[in-house]
C-alpha atoms as a PDB file:
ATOM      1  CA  UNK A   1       0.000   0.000   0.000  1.00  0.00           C
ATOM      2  CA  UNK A   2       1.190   3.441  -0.356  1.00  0.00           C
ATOM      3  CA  UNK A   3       1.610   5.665   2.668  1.00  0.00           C
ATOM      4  CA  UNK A   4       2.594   9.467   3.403  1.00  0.00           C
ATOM      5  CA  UNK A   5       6.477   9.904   4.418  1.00  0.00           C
ATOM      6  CA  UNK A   6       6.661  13.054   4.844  1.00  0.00           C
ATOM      7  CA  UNK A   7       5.391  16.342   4.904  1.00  0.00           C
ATOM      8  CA  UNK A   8       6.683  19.775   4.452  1.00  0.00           C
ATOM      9  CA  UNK A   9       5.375  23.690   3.725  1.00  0.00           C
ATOM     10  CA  UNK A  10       7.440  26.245   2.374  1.00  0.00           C
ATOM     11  CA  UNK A  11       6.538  29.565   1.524  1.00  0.00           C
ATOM     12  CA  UNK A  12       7.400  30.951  -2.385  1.00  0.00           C
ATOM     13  CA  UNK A  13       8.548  33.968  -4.338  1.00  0.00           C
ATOM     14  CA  UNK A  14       9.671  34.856  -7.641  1.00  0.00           C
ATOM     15  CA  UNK A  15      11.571  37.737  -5.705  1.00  0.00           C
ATOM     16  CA  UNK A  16      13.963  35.261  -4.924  1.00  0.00           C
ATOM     17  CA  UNK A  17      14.739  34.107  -7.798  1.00  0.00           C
ATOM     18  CA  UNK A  18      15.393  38.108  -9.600  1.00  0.00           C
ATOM     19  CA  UNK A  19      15.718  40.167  -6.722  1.00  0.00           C
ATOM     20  CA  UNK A  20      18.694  38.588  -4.931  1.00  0.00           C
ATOM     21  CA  UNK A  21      21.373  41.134  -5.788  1.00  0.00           C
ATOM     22  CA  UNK A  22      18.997  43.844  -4.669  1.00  0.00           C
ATOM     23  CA  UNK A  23      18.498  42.502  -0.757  1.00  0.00           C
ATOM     24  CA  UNK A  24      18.937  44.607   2.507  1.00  0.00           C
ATOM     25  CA  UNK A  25      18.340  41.276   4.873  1.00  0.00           C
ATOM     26  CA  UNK A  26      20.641  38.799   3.445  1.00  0.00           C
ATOM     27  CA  UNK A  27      21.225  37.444   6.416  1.00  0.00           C
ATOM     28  CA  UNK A  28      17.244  36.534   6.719  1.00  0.00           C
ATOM     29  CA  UNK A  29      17.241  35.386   3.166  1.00  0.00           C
ATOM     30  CA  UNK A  30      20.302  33.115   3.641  1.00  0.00           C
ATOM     31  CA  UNK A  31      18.116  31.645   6.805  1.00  0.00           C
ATOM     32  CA  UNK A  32      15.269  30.789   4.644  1.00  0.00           C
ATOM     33  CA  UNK A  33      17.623  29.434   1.540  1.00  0.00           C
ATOM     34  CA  UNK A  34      19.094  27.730   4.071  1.00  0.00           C
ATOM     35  CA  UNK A  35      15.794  25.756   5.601  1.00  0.00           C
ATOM     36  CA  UNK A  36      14.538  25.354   1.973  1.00  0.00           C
ATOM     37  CA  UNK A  37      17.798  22.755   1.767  1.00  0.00           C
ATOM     38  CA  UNK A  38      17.465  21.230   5.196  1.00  0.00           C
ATOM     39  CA  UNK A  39      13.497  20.088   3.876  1.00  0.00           C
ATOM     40  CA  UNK A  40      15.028  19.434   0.686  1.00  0.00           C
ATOM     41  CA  UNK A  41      17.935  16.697   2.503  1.00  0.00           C
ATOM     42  CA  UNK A  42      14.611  15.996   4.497  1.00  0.00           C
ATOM     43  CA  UNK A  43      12.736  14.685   1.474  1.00  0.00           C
ATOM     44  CA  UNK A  44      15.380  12.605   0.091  1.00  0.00           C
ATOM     45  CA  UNK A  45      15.771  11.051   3.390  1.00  0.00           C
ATOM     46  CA  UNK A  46      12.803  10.117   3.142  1.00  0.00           C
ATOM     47  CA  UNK A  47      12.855   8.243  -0.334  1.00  0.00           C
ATOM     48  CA  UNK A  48       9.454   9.425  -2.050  1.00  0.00           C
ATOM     49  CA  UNK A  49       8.347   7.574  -4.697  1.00  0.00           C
ATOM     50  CA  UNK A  50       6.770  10.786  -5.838  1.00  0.00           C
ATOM     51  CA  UNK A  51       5.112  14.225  -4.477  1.00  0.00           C
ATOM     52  CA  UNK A  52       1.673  15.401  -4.378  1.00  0.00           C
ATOM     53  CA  UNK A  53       2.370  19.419  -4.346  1.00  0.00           C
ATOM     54  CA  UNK A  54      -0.416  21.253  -2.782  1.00  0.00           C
ATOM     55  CA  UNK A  55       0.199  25.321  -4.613  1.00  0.00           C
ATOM     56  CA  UNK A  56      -1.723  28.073  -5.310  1.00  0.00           C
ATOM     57  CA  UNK A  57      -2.285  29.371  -9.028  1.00  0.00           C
ATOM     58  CA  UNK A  58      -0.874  33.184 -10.188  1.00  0.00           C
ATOM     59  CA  UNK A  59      -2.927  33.168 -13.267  1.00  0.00           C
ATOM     60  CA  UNK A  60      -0.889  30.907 -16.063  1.00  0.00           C
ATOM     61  CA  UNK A  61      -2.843  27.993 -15.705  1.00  0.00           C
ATOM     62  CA  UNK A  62      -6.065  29.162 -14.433  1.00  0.00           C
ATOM     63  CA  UNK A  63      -8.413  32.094 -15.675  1.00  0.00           C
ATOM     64  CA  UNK A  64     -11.622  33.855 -14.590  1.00  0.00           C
ATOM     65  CA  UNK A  65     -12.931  31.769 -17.804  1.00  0.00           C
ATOM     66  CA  UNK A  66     -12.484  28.552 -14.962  1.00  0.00           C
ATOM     67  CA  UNK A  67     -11.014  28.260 -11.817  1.00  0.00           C
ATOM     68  CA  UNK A  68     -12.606  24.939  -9.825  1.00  0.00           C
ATOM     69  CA  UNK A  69     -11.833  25.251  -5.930  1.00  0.00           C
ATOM     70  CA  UNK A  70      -9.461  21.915  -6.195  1.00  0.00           C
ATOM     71  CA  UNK A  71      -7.371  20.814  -9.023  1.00  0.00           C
ATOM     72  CA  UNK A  72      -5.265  17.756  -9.642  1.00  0.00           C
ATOM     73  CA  UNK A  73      -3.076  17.177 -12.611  1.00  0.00           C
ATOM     74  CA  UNK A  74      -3.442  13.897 -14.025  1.00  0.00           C
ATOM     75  CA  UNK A  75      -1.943  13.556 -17.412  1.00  0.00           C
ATOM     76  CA  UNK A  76       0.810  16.143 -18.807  1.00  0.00           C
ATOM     77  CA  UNK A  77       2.211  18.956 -15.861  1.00  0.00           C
ATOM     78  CA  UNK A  78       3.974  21.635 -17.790  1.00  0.00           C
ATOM     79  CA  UNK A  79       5.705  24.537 -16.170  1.00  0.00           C
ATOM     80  CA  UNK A  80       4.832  27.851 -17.051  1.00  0.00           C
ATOM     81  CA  UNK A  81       8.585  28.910 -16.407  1.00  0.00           C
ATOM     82  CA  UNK A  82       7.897  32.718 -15.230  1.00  0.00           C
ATOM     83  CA  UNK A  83      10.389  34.396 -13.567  1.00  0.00           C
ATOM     84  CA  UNK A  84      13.267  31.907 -13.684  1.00  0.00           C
ATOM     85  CA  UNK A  85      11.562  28.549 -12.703  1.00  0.00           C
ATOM     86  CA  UNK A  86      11.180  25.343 -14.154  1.00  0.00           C
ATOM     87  CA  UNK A  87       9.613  25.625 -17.297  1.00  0.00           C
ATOM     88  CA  UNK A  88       8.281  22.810 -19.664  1.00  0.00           C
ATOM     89  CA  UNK A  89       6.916  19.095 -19.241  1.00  0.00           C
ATOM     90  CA  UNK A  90       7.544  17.732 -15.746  1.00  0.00           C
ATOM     91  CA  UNK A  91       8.038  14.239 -15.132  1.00  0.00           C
ATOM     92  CA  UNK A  92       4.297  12.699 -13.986  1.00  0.00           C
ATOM     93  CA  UNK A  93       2.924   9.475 -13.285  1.00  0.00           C
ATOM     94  CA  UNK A  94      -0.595   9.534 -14.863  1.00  0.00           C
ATOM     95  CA  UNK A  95      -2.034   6.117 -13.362  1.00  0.00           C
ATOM     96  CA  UNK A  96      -0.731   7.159  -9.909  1.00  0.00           C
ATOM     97  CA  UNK A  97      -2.748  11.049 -10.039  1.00  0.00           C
ATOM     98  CA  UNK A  98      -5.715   9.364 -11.916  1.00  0.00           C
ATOM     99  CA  UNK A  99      -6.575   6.612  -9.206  1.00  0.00           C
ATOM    100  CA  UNK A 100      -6.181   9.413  -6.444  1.00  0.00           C
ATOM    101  CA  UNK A 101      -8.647  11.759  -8.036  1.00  0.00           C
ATOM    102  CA  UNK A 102     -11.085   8.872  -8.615  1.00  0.00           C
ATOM    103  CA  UNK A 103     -10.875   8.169  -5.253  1.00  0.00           C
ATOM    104  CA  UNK A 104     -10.852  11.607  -3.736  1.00  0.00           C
ATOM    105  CA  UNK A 105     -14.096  11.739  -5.459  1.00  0.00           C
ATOM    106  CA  UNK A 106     -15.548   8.544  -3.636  1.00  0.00           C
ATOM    107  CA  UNK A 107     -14.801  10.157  -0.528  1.00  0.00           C
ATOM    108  CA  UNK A 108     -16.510  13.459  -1.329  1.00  0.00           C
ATOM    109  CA  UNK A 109     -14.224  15.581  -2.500  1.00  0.00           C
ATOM    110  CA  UNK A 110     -14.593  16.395  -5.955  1.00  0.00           C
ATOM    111  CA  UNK A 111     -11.559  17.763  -7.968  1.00  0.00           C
ATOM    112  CA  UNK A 112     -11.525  18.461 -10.836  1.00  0.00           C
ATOM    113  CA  UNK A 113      -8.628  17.004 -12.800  1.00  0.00           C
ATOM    114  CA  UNK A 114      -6.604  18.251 -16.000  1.00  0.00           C
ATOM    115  CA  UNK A 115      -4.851  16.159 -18.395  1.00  0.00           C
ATOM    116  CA  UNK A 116      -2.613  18.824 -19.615  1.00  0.00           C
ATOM    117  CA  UNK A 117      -2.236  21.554 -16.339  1.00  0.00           C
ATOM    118  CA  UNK A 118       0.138  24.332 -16.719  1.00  0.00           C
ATOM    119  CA  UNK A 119       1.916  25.410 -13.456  1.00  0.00           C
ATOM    120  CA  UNK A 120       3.521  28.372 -12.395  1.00  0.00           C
ATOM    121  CA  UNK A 121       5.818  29.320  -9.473  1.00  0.00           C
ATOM    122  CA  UNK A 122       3.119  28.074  -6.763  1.00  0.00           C
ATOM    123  CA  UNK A 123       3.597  24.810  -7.650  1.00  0.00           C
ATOM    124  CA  UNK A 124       7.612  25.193  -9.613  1.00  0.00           C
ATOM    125  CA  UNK A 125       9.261  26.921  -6.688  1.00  0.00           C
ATOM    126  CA  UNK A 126       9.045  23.803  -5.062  1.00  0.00           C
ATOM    127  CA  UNK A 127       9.961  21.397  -7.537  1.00  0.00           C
ATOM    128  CA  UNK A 128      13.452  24.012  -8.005  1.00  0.00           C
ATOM    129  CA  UNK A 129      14.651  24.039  -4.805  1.00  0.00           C
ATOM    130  CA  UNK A 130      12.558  21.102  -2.737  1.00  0.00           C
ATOM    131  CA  UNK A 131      12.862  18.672  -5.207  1.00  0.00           C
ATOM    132  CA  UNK A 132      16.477  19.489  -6.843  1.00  0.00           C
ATOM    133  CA  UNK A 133      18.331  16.228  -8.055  1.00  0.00           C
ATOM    134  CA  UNK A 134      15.762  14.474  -6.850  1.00  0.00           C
ATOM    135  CA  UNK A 135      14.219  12.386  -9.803  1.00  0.00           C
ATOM    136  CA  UNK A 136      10.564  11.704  -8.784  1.00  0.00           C
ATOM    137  CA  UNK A 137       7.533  12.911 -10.766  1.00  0.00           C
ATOM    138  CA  UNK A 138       4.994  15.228  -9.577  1.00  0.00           C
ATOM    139  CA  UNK A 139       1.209  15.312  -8.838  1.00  0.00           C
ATOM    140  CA  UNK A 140       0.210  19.234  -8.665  1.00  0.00           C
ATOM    141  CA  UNK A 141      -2.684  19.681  -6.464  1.00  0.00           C
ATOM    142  CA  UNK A 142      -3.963  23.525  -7.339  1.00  0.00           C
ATOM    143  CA  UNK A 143      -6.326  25.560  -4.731  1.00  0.00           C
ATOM    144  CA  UNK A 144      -8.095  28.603  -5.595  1.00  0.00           C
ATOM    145  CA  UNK A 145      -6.671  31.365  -3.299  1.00  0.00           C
ATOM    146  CA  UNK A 146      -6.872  34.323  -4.989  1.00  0.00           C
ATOM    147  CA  UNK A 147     -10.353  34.282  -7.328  1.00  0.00           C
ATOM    148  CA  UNK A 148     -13.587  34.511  -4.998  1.00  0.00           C
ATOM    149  CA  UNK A 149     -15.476  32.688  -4.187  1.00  0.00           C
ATOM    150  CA  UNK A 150     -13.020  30.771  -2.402  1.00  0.00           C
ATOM    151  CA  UNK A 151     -12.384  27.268  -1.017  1.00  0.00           C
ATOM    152  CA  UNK A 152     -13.167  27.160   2.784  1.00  0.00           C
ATOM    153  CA  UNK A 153     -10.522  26.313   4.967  1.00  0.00           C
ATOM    154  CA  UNK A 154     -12.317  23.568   6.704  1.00  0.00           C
ATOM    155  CA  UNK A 155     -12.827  21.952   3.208  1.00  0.00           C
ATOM    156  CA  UNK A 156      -9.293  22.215   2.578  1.00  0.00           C
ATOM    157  CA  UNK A 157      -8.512  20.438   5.969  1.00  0.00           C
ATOM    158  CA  UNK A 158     -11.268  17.985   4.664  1.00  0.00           C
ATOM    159  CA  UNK A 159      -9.315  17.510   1.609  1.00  0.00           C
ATOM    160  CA  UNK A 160      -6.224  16.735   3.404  1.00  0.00           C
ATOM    161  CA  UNK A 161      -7.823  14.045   5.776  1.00  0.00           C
ATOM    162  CA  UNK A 162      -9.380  12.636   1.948  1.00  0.00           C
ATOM    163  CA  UNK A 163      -5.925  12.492   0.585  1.00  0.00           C
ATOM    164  CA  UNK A 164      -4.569  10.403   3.431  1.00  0.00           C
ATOM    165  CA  UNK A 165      -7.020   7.890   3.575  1.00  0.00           C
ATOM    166  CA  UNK A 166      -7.192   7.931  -0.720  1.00  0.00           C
ATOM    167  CA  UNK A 167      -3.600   7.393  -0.357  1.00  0.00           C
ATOM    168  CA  UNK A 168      -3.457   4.553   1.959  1.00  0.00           C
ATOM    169  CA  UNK A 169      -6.263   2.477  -0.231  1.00  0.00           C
ATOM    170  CA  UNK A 170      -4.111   2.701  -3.238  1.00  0.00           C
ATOM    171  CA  UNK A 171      -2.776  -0.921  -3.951  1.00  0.00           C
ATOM    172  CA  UNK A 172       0.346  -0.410  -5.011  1.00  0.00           C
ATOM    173  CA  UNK A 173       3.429   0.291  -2.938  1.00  0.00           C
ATOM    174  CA  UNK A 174       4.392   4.081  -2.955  1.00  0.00           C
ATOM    175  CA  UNK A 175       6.383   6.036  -0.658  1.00  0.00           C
ATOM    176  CA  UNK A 176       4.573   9.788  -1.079  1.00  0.00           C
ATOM    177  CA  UNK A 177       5.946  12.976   0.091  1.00  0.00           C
ATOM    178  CA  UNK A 178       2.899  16.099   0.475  1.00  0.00           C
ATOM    179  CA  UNK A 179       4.508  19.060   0.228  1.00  0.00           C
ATOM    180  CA  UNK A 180       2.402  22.780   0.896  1.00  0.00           C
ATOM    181  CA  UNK A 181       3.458  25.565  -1.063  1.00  0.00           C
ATOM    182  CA  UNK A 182       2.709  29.159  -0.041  1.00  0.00           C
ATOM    183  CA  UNK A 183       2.156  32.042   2.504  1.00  0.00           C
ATOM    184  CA  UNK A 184       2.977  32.759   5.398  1.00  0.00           C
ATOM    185  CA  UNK A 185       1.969  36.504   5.749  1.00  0.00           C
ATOM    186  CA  UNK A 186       1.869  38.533   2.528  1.00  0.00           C
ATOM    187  CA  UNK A 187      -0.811  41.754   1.262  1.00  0.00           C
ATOM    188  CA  UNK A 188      -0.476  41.634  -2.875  1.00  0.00           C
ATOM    189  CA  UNK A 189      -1.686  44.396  -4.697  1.00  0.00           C
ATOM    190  CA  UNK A 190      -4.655  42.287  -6.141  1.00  0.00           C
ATOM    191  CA  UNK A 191      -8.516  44.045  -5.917  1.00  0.00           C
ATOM    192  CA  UNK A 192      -9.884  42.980  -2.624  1.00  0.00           C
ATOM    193  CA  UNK A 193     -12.720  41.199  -5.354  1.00  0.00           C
ATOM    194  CA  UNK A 194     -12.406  40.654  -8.620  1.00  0.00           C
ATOM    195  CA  UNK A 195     -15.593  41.517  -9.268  1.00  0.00           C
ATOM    196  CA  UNK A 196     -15.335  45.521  -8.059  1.00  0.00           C
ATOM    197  CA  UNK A 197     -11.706  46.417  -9.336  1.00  0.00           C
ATOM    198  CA  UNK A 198     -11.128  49.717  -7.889  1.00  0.00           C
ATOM    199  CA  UNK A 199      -8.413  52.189 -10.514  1.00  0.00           C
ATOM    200  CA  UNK A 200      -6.494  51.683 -13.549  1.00  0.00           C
ATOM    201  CA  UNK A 201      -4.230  49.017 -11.799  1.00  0.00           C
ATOM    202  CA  UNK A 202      -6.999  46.702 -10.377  1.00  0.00           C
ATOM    203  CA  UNK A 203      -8.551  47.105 -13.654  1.00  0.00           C
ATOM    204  CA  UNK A 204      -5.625  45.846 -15.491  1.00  0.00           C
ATOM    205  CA  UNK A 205      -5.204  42.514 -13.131  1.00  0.00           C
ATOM    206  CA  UNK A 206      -8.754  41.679 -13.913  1.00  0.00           C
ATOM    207  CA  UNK A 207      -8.135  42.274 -17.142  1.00  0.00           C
ATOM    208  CA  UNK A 208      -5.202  40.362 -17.712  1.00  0.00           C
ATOM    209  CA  UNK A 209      -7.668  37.504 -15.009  1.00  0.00           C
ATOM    210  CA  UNK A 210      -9.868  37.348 -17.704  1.00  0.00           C
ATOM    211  CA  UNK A 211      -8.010  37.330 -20.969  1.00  0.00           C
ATOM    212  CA  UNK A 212      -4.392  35.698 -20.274  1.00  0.00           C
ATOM    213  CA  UNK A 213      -5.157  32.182 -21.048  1.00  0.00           C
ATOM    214  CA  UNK A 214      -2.464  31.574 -24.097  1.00  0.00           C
ATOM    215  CA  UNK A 215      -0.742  35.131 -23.584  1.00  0.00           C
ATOM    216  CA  UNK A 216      -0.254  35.424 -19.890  1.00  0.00           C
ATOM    217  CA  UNK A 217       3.167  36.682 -21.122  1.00  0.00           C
ATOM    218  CA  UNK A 218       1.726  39.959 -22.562  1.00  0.00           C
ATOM    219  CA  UNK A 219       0.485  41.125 -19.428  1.00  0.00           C
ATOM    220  CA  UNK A 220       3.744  39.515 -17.354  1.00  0.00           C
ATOM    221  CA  UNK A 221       5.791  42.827 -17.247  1.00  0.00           C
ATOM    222  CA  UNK A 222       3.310  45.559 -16.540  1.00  0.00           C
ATOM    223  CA  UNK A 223       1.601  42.714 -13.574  1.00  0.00           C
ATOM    224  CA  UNK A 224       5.627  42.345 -12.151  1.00  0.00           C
ATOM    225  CA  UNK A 225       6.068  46.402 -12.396  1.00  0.00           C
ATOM    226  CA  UNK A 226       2.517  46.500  -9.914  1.00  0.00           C
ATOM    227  CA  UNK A 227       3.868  43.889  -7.420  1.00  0.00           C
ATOM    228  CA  UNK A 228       7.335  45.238  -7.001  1.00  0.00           C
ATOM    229  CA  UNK A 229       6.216  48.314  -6.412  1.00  0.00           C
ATOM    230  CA  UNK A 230       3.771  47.337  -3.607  1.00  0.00           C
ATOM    231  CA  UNK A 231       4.475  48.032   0.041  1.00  0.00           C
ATOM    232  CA  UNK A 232       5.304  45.444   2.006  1.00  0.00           C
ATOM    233  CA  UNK A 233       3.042  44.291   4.436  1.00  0.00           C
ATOM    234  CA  UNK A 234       4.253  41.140   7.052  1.00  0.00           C
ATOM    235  CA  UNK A 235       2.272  39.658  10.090  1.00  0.00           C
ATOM    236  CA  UNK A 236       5.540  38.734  11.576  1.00  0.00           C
ATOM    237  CA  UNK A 237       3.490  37.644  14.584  1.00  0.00           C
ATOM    238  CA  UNK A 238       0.794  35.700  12.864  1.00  0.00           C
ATOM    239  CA  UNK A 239       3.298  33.509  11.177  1.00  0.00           C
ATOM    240  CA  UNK A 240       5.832  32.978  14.527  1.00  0.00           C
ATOM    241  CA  UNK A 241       2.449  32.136  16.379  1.00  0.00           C
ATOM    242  CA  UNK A 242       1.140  29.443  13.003  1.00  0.00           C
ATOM    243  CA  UNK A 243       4.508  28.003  13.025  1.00  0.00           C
ATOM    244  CA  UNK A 244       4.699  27.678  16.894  1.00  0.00           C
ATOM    245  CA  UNK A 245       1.788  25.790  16.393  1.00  0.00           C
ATOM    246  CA  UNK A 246       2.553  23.744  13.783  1.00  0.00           C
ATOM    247  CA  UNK A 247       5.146  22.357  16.228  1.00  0.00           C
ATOM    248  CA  UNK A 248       3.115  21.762  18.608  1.00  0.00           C
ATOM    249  CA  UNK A 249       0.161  19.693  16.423  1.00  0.00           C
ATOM    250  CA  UNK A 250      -2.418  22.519  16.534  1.00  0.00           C
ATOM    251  CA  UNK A 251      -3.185  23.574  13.298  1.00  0.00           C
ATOM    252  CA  UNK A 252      -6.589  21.992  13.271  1.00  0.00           C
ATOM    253  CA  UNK A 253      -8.259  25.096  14.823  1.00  0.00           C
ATOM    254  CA  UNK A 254      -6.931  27.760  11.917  1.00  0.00           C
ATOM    255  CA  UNK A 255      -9.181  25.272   9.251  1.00  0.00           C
ATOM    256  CA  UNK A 256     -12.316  27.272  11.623  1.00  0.00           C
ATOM    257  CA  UNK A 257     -11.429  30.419  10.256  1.00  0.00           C
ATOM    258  CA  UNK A 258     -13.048  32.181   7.975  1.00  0.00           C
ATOM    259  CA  UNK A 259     -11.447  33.897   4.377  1.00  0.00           C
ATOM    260  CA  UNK A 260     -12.289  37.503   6.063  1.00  0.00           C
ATOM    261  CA  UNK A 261     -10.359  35.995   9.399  1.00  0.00           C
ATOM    262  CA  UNK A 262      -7.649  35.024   7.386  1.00  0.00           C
ATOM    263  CA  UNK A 263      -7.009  38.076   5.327  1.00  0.00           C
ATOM    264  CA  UNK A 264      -7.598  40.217   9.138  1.00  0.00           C
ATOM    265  CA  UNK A 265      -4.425  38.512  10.449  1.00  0.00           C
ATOM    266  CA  UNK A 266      -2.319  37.290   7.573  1.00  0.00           C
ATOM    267  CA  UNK A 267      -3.247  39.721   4.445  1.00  0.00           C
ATOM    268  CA  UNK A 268      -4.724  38.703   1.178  1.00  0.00           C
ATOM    269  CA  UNK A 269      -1.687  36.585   0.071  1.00  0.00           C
ATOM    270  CA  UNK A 270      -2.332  34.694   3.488  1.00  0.00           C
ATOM    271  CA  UNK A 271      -5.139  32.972   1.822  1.00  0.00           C
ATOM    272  CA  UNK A 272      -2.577  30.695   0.582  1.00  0.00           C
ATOM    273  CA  UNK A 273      -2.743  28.943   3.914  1.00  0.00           C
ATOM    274  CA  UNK A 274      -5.197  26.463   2.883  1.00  0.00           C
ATOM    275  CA  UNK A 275      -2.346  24.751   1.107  1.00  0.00           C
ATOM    276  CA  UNK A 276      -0.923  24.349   4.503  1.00  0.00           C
ATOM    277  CA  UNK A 277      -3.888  23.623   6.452  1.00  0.00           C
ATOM    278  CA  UNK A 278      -4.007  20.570   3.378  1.00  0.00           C
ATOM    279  CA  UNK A 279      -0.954  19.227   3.754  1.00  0.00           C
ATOM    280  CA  UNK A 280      -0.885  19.541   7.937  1.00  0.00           C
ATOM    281  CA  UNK A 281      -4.609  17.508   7.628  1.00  0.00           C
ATOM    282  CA  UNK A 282      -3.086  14.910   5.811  1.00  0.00           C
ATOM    283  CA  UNK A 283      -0.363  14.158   8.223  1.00  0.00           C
ATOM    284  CA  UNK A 284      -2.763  14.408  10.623  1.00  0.00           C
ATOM    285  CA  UNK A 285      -2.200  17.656  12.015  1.00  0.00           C
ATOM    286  CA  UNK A 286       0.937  15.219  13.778  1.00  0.00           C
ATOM    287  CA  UNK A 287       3.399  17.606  15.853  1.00  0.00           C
ATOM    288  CA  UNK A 288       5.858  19.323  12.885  1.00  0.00           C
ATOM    289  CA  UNK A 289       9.371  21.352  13.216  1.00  0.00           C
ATOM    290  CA  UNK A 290       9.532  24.761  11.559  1.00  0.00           C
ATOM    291  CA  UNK A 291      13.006  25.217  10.059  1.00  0.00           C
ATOM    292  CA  UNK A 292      13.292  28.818   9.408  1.00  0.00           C
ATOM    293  CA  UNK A 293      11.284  31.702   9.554  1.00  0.00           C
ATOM    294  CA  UNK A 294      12.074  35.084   7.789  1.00  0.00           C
ATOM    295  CA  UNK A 295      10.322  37.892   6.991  1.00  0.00           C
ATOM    296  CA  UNK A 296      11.525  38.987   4.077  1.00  0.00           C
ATOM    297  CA  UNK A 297      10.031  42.952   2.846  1.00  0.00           C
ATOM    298  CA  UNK A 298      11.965  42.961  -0.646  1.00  0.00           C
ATOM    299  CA  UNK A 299      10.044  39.850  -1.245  1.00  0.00           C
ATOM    300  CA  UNK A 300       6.675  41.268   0.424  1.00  0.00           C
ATOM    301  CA  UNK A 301       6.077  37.760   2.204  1.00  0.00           C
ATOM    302  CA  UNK A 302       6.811  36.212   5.331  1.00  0.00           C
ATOM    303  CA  UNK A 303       9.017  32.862   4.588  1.00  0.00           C
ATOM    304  CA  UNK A 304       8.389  30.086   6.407  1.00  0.00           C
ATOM    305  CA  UNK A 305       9.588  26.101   6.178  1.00  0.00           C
ATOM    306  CA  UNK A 306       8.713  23.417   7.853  1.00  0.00           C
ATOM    307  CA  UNK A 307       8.440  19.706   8.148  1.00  0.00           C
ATOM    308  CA  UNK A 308       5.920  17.050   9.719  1.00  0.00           C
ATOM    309  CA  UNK A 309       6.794  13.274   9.786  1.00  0.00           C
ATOM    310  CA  UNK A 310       3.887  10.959  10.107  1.00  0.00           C
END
């Protein structure tokens, strides 16, 4: 039977991967780099047969034309490469992802699935620096935490428990690492709702929302010159007190909260906790050890890794 090995959430930005040689805490950026390694070693201890990564989508994959609460790849996984991260066809294993969603959906959650799903950096900046040299296929597992209506975090946590127990029923012998991509803390300059964008820079995001599907890269440079030029807003505390409690097992009560709680005490971009809350439910909200925390303004985000072991 196949069974869960490991589990691990790390927080992402394409900051890190073109802003480097423009840092003022390098010392809190080499912490984070640092714990992004130690999960990494941590993973290939481990000896996954592949990984289910739980990430978030930036608008390459998904549109306002369709954007389901819970995606899993199941055929092709193709990076969308933005911003100096894997780009092109990841290695997959189809029969593996395709028995999971079937079963997912016997349990009562029901994903959609894609036979050709294009990634971006919410699933790819894990599989560059989590995954380097390490030769195992992918099975991307995309939540909706940016386009409202939005996933509730108790269904996320619900999804998690589903993915355990779909796991374990599989009948063939896999060693499966879940890893969380996203958050902590973060405020993006995104409209509060898509629905109401409020001046000429909201209106361009929904624009690009709506129409990028096949040309995200026309919109790419004047969408980068609005997020790089946003203030940077961290909930250092939030994200000490979340990872405190991920080492002490008690994530379970944060999968109460509400969207409006979330985005109160973590910003907008902390909606990207659900892929968290996911991965946490699946190990069984089991006692974890955070490996760095950083809050990190020239990257607008609060970085946090951890691990749980079963």
């Amino acid at each position: 039977m196949a069974r869960i090995v490991l589990g691990v959430g790390a927080s992402h930005s394409t900051l890190m991967n073109t802003h480097w040689d423009q840092l003022v805490h390098t010392d809190d950026a080499e912490r984070f780099r640092d714990g992004l390694r130690e999960a990494r070693d941590a993973i290939a201890a481990a000896r996954p047969d592949i990984a289910i990564i739980v990430g978030s989508n930036h608008f390459r994959g998904f549109w306002l034309d369709l954007i389901p609460a819970f995606t899993l790849g199941v055929g092709e996984v193709i990076g969308s490469g933005e911003a100096r991260t894997p780009s092109g066809p990841q290695r997959t294993d189809p029969e593996f992802a395709q028995r999971l969603a079937q079963d997912l959906v016997q349990r009562g959650t029901e994903v959609a699935i894609s036979a050709r799903l294009q990634i971006d950096h919410g699933q790819t900046h894990a599989i560059q620096y989590l995954l380097e040299g390490l030769d195992i296929p992918v099975a991307p597992l995309v939540v909706n935490v940016f386009a409202a209506p939005l996933p509730r975090p108790d269904r996320c946590a619900e999804l998690g428990r589903n993915l355990a127990a779909a796991i374990a029923a599989l009948p063939t012998e896999r060693r499966v690492v879940v890893i969380a991509s996203g958050g902590l803390s973060h405020q993006l300059p995104w409209p509060a709702d898509w629905r109401s964008p409020d001046g000429a820079d909201e209106e361009f995001l929904v624009e690009a929302w709506l129409n990028g599907r096949g040309d995200w890269e026309r919109y790419d440079s004047r969408r980068r010159q609005i997020i790089t030029a946003a203030r940077p807003v961290i909930f250092s505390d939030f994200d000490e007190k979340f990872l405190a409690d991920l080492e002490r097992g008690h994530l379970a009560p944060y999968a109460e909260m509400t969207g409006e709680q979330i985005e109160l005490v973590a910003g907008n971009g902390g909606q990207e906790l659900r892929t968290w809350l996911t991965m946490a439910a699946a190990l069984g909200f089991a006692p974890g050890r955070a490996l760095a925390y950083s809050a990190m303004p020239e990257w607008l985000t609060g970085m946090g890794v951890a691990v749980i072991e079963p």
